[in-house]
Protein backbone atom coordinates (compact mmCIF):
# COMPACT_ATOMS: atom_id res chain seq x y z
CA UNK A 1 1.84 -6.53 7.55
CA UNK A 2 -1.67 -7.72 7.70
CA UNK A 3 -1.03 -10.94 9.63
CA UNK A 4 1.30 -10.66 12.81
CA UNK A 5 0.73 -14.40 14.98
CA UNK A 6 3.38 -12.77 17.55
CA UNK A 7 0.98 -9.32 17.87
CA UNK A 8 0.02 -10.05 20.99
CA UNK A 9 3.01 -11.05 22.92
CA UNK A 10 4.99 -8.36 21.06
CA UNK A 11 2.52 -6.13 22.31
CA UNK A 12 2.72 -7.73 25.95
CA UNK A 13 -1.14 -8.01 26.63
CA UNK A 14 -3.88 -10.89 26.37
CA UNK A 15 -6.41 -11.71 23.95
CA UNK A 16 -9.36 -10.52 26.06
CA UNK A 17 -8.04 -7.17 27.23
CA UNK A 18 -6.59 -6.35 23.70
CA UNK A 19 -9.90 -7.21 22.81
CA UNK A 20 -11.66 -4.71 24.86
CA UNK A 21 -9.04 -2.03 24.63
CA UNK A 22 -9.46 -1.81 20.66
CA UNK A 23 -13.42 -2.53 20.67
CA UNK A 24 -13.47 0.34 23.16
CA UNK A 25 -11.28 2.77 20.53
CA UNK A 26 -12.82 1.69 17.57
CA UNK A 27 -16.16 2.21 19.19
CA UNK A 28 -15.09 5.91 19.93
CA UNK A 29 -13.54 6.32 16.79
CA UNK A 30 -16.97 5.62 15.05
CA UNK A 31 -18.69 7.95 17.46
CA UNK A 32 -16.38 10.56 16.59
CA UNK A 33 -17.02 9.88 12.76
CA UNK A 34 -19.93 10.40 13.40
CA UNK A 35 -20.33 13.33 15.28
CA UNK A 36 -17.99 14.70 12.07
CA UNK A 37 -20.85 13.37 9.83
CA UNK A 38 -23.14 15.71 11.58
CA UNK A 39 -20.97 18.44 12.12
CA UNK A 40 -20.33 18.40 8.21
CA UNK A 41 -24.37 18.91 7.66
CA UNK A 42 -24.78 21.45 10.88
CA UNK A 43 -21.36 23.57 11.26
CA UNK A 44 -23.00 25.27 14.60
CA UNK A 45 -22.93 22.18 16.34
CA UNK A 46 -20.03 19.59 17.42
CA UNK A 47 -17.54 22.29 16.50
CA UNK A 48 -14.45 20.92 18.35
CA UNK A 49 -15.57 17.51 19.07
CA UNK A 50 -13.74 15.70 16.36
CA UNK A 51 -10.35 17.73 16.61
CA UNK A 52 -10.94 16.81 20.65
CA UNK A 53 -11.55 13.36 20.24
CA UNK A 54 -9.19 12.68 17.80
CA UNK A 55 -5.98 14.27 19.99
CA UNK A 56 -7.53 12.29 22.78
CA UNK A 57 -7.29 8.67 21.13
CA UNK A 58 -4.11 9.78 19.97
CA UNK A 59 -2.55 10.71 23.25
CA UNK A 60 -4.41 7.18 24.71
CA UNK A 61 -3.34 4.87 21.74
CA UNK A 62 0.41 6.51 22.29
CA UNK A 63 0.67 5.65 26.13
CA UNK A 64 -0.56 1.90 25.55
């Protein structure tokens, strides 16, 4: 479903701290794509940084 209007109170939390919470993951999500981006044009470098990351948001986004 692309709109929800109950989201948030389905979801228990506030605007402003669902706000933050998701600005803060998306934030590290681009990092991590990015870090991938590099990785992709220097293997040597960033080797489990993606793998990491991504098991990391995962394990966050699973105890919200």
């Amino acid at each position: 479903m692309w709109v929800d209007f109950k989201h948030l109170s389905k979801a228990k939390i506030g605007y402003i701290p669902h706000a933050f919470r998701v600005s803060f993951i998306s934030l590290k999500l681009i990092l991590i794509g990015l870090a991938g981006l590099v990785h992709a044009l220097m293997p040597v470098i960033f080797l489990e940084t993606v793998s990491k990351g991504i098991k990391k948001i995962h394990h966050e986004i699973s105890h919200f």
